[in-house]
PDB file of N, CA and C in Angstrom:
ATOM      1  N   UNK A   1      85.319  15.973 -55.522  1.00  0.00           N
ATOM      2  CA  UNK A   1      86.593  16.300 -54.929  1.00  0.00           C
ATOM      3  C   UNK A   1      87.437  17.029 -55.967  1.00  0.00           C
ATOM      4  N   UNK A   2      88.109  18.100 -55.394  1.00  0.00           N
ATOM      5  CA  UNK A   2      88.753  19.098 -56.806  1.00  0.00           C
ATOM      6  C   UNK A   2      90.405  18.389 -55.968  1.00  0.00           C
ATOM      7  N   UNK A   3      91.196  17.979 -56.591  1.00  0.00           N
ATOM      8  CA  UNK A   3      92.712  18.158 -56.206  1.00  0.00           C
ATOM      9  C   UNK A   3      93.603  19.094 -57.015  1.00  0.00           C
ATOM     10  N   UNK A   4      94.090  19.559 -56.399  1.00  0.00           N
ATOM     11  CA  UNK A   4      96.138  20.337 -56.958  1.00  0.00           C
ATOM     12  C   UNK A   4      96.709  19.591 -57.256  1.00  0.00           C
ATOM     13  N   UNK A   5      97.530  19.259 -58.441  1.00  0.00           N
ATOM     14  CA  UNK A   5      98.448  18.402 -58.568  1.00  0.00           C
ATOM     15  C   UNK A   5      99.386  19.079 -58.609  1.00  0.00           C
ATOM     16  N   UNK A   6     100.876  18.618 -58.233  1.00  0.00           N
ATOM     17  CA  UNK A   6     102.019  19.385 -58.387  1.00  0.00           C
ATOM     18  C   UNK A   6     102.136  19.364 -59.998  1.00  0.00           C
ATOM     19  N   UNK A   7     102.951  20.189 -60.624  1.00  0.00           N
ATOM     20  CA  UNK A   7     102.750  20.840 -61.883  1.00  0.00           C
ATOM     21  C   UNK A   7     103.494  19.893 -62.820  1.00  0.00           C
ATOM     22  N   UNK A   8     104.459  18.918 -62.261  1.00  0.00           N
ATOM     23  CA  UNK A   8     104.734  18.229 -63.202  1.00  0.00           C
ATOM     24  C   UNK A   8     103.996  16.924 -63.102  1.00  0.00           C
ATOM     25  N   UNK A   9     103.325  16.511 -62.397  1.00  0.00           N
ATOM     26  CA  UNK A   9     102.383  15.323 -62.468  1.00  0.00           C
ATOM     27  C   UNK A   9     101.303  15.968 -63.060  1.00  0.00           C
ATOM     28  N   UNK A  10     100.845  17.211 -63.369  1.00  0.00           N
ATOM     29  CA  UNK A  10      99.474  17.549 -63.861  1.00  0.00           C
ATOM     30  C   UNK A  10      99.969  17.340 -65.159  1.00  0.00           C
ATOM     31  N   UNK A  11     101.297  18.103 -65.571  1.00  0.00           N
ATOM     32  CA  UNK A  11     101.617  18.128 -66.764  1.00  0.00           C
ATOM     33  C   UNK A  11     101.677  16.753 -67.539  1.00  0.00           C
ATOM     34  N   UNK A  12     102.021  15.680 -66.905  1.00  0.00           N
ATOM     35  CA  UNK A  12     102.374  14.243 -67.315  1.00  0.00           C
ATOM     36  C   UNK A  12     100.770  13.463 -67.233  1.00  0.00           C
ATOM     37  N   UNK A  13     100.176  13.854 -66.614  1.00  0.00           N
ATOM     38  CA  UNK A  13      98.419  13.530 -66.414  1.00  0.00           C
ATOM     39  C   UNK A  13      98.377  14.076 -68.091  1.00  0.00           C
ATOM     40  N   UNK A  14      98.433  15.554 -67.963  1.00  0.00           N
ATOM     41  CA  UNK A  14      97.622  16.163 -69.491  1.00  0.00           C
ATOM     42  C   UNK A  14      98.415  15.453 -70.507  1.00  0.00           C
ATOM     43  N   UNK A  15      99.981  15.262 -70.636  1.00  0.00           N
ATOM     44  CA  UNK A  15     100.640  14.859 -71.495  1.00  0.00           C
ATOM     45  C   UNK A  15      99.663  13.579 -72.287  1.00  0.00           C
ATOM     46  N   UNK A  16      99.641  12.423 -70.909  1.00  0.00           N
ATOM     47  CA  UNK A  16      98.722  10.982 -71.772  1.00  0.00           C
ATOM     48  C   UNK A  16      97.913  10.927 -72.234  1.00  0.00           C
ATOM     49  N   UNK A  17      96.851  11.882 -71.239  1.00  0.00           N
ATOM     50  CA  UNK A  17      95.564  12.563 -72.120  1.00  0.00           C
ATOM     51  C   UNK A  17      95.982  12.285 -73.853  1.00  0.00           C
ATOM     52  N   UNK A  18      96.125  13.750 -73.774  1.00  0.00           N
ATOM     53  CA  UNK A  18      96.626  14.339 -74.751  1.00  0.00           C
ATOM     54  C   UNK A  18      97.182  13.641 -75.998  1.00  0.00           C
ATOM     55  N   UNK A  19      97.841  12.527 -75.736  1.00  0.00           N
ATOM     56  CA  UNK A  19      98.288  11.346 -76.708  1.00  0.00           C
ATOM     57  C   UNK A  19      97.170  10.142 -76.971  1.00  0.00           C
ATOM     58  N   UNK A  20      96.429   9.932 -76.216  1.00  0.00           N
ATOM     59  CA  UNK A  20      95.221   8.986 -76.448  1.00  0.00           C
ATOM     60  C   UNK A  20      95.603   8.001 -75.551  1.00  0.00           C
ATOM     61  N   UNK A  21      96.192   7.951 -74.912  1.00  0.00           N
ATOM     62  CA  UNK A  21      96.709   6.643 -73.293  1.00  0.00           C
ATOM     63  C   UNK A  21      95.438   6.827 -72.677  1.00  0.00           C
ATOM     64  N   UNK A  22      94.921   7.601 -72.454  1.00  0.00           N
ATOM     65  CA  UNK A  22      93.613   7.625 -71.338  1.00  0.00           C
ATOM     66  C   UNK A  22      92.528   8.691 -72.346  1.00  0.00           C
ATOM     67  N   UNK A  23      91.458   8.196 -71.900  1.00  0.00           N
ATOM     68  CA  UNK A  23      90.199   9.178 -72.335  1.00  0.00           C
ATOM     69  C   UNK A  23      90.131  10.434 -71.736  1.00  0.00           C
ATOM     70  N   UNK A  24      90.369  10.763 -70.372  1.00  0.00           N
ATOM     71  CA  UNK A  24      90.618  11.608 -69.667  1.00  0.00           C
ATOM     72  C   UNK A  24      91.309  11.426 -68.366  1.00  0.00           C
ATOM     73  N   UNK A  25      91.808  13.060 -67.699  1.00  0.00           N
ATOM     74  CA  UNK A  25      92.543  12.949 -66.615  1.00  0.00           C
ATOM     75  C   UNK A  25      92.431  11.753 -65.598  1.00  0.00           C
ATOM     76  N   UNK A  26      91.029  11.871 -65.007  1.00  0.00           N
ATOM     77  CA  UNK A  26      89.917  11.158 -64.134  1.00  0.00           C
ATOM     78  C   UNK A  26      90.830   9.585 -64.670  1.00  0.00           C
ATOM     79  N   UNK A  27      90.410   9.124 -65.466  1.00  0.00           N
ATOM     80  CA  UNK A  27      91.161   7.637 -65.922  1.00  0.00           C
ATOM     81  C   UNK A  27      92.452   7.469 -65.950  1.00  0.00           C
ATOM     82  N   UNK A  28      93.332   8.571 -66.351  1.00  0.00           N
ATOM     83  CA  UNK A  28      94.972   8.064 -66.076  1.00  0.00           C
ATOM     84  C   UNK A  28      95.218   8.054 -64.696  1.00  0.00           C
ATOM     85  N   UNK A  29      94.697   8.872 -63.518  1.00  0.00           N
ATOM     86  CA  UNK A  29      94.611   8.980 -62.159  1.00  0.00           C
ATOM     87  C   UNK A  29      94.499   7.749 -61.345  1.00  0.00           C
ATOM     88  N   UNK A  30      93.164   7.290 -62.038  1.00  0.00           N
ATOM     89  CA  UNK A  30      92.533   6.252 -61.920  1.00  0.00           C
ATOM     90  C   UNK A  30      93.804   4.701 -62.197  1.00  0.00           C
ATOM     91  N   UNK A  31      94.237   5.061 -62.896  1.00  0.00           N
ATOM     92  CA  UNK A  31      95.071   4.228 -63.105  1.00  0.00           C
ATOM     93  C   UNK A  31      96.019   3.789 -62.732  1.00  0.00           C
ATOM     94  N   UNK A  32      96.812   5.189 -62.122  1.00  0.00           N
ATOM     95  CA  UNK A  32      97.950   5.114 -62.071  1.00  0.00           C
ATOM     96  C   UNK A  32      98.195   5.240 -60.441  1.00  0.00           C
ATOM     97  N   UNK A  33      96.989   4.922 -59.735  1.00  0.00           N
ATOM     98  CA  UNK A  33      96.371   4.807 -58.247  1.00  0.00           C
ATOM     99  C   UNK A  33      96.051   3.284 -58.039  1.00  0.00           C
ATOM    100  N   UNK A  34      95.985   2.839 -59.157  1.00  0.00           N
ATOM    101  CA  UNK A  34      95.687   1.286 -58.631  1.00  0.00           C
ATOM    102  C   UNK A  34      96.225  -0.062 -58.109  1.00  0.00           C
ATOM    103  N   UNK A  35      98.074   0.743 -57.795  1.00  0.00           N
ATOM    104  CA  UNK A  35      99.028  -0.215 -57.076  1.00  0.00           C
ATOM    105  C   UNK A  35      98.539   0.046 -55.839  1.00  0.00           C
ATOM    106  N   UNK A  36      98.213   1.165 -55.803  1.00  0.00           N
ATOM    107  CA  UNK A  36      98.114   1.553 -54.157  1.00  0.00           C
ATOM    108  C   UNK A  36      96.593   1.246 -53.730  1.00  0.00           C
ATOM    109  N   UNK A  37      95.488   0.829 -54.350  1.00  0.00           N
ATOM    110  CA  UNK A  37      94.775   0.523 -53.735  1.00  0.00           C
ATOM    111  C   UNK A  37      94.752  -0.904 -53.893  1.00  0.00           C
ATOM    112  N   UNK A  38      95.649  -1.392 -54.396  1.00  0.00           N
ATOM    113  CA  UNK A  38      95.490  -2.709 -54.223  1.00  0.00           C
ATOM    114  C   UNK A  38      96.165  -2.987 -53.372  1.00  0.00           C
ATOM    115  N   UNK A  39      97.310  -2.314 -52.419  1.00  0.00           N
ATOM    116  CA  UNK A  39      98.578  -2.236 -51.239  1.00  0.00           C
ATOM    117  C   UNK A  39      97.114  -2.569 -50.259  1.00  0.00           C
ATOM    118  N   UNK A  40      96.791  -1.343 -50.412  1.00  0.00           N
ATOM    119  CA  UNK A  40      95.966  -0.911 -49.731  1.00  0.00           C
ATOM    120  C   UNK A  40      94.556  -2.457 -49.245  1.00  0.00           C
ATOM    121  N   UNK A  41      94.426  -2.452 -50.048  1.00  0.00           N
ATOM    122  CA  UNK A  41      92.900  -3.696 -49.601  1.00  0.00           C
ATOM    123  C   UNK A  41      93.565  -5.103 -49.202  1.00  0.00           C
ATOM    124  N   UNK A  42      94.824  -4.703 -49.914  1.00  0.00           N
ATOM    125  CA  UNK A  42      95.865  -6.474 -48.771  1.00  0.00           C
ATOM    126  C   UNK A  42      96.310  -5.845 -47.558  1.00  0.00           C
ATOM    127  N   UNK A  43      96.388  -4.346 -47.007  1.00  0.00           N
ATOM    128  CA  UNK A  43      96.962  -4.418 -45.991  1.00  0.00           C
ATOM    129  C   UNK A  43      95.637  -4.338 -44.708  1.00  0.00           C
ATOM    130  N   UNK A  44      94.655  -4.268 -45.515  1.00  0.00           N
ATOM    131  CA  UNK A  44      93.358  -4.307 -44.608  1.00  0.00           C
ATOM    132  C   UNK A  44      92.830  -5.906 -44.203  1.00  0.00           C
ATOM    133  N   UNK A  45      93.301  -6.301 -45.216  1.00  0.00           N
ATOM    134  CA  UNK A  45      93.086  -8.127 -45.434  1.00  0.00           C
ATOM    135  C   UNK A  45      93.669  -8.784 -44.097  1.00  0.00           C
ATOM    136  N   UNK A  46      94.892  -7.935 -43.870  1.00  0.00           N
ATOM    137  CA  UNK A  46      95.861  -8.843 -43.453  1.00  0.00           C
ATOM    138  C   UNK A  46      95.765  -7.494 -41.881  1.00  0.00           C
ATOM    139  N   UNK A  47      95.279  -6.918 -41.657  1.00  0.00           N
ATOM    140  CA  UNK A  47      94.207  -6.318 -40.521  1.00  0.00           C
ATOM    141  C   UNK A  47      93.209  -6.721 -40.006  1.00  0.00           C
ATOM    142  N   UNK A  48      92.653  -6.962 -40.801  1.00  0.00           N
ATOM    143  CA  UNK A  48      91.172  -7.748 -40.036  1.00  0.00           C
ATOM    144  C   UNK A  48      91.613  -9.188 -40.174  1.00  0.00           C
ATOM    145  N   UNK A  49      92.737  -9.702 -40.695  1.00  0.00           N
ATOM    146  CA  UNK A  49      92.915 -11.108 -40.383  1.00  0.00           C
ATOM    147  C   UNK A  49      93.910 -11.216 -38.866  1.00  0.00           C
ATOM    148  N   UNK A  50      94.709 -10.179 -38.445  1.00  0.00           N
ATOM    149  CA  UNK A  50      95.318 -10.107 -37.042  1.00  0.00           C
ATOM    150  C   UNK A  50      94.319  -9.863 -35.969  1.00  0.00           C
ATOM    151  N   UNK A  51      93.258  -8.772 -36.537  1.00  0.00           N
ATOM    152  CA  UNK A  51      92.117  -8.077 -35.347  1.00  0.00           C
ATOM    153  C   UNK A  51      91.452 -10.044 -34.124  1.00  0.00           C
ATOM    154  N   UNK A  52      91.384 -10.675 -35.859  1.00  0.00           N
ATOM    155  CA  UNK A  52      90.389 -12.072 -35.985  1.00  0.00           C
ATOM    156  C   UNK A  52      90.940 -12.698 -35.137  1.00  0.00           C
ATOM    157  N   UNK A  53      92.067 -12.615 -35.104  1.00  0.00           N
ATOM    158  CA  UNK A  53      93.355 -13.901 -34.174  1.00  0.00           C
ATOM    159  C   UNK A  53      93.597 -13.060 -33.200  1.00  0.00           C
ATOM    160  N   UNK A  54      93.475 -11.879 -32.589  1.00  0.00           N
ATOM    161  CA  UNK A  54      93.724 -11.452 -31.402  1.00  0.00           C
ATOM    162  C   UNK A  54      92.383 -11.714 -30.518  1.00  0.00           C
ATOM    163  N   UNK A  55      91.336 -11.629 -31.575  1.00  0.00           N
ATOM    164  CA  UNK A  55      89.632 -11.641 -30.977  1.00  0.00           C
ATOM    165  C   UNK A  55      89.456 -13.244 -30.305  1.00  0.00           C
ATOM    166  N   UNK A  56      90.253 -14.147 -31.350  1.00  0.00           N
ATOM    167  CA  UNK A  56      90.456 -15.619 -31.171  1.00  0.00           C
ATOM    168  C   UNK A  56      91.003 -15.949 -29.611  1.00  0.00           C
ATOM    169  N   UNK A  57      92.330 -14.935 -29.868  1.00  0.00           N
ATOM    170  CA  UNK A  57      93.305 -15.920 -28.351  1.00  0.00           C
ATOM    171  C   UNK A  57      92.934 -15.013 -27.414  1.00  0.00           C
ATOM    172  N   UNK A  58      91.892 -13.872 -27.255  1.00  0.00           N
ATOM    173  CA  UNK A  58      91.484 -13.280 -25.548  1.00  0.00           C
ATOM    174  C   UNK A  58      90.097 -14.246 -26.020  1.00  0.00           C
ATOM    175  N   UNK A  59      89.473 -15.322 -26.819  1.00  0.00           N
ATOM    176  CA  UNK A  59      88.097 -15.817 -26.283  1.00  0.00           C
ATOM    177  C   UNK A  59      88.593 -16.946 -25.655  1.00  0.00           C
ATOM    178  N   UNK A  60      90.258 -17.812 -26.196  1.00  0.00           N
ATOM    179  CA  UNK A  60      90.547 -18.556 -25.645  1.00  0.00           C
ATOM    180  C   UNK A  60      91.828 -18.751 -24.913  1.00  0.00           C
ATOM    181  N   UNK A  61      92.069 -18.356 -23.615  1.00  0.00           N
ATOM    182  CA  UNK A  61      93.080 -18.538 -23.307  1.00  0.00           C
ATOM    183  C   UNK A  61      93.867 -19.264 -23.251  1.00  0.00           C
ATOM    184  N   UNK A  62      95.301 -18.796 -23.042  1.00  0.00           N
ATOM    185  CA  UNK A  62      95.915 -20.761 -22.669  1.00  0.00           C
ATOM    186  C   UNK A  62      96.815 -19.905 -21.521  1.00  0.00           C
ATOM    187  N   UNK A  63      97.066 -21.179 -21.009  1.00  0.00           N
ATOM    188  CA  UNK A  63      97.706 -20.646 -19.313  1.00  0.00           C
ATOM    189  C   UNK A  63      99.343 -21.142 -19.776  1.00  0.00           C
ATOM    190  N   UNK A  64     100.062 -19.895 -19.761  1.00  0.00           N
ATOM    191  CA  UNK A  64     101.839 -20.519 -20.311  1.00  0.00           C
ATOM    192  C   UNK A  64     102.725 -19.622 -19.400  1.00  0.00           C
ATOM    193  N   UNK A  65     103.564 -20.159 -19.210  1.00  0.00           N
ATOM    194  CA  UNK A  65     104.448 -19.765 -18.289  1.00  0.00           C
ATOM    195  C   UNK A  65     105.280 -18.502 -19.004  1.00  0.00           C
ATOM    196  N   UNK A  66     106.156 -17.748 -18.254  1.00  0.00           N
ATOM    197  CA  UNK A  66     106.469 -16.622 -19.579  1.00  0.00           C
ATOM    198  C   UNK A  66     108.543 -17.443 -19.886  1.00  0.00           C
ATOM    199  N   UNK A  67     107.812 -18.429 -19.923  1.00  0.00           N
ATOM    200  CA  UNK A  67     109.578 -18.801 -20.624  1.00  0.00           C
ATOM    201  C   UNK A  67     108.921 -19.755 -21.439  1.00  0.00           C
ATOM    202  N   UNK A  68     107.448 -20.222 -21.558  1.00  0.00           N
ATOM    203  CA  UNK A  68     106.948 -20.578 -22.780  1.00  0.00           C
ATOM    204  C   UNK A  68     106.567 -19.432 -23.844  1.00  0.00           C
ATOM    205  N   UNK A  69     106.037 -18.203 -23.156  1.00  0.00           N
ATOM    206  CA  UNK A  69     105.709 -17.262 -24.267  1.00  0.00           C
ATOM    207  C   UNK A  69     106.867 -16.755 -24.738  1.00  0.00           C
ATOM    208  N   UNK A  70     108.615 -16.654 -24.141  1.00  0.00           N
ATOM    209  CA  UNK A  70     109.497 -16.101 -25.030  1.00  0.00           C
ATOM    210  C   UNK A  70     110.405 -17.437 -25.981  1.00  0.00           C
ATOM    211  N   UNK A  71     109.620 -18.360 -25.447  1.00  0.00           N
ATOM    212  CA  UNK A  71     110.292 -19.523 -26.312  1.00  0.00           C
ATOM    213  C   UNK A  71     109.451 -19.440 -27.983  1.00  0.00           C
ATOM    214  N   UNK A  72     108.424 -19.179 -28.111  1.00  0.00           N
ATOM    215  CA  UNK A  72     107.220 -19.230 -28.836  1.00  0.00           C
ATOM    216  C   UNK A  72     107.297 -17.808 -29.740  1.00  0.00           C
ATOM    217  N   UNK A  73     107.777 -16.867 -28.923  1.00  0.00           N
ATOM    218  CA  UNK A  73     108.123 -15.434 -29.820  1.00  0.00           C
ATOM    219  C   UNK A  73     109.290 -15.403 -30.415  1.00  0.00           C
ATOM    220  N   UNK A  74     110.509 -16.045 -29.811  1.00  0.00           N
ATOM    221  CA  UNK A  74     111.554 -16.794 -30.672  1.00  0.00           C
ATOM    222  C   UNK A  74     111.603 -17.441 -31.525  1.00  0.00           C
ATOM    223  N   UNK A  75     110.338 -18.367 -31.833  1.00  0.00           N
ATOM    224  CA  UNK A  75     110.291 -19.179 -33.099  1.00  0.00           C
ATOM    225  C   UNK A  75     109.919 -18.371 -34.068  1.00  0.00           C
ATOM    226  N   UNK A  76     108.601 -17.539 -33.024  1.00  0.00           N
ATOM    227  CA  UNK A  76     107.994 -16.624 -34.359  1.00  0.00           C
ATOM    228  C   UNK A  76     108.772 -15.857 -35.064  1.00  0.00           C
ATOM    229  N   UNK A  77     109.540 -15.278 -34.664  1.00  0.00           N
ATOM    230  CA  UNK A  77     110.922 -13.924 -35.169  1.00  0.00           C
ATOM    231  C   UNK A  77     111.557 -14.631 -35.901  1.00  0.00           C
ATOM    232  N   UNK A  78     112.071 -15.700 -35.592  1.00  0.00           N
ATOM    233  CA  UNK A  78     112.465 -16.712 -36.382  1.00  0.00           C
ATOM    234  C   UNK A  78     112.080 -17.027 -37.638  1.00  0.00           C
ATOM    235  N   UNK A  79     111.010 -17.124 -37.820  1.00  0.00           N
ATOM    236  CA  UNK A  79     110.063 -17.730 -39.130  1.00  0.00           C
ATOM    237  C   UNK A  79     110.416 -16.310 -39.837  1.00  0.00           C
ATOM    238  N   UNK A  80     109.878 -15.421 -39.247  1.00  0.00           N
ATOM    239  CA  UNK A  80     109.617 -14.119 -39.863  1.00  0.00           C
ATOM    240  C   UNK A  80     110.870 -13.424 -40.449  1.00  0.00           C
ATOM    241  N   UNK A  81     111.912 -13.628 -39.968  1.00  0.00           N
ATOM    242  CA  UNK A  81     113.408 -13.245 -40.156  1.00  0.00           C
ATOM    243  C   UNK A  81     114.098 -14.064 -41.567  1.00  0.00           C
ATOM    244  N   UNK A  82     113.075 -15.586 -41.218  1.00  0.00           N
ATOM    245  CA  UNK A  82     113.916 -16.194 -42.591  1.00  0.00           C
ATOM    246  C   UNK A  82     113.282 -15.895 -43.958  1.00  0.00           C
ATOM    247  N   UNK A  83     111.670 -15.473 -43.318  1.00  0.00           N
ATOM    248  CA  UNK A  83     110.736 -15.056 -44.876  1.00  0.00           C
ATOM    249  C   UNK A  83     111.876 -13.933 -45.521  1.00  0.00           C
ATOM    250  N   UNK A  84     112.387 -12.864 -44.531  1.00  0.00           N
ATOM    251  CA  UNK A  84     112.946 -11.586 -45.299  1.00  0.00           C
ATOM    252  C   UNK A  84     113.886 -11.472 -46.254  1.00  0.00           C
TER     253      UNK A  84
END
């Protein structure tokens, strides 16, 4: 894969080089990419852990009235509102 970098991230790539921070480009890249693939493999985590629980509640239904399901989405918003 060849990329373009905009000219002041190439320049700041060659800069570390250049000082001994990295052996080469390829490794400061490498590096400086690894918040985001770590975003990245928790937000897949936490994807295939919703896919799992949606796959869960259509194998098992439950029969609820819909003033139980907005009582139940109220708690949930709830929970979720106080994590923030």
């Amino acid at each position: 894969m060849t990329l373009n970098l905009p000219k002041d991230i190439e320049t700041l790539v060659l800069a570390r080089v250049e000082s001994g921070d990295f052996a080469s480009a390829e490794e400061a890249l490498r590096d400086a990419m690894k918040p985001w693939l770590d975003a990245e493999h928790s937000r897949q985590q936490k994807l295939r852990s919703i896919k799992a629980k949606i796959a869960e509640g259509d194998a098992d239904p439950v029969d609820l009235t819909p003033a139980e399901v907005a009582s139940r989405l109220d708690k949930l918003a709830e929970t979720l509102t106080t994590r923030a």
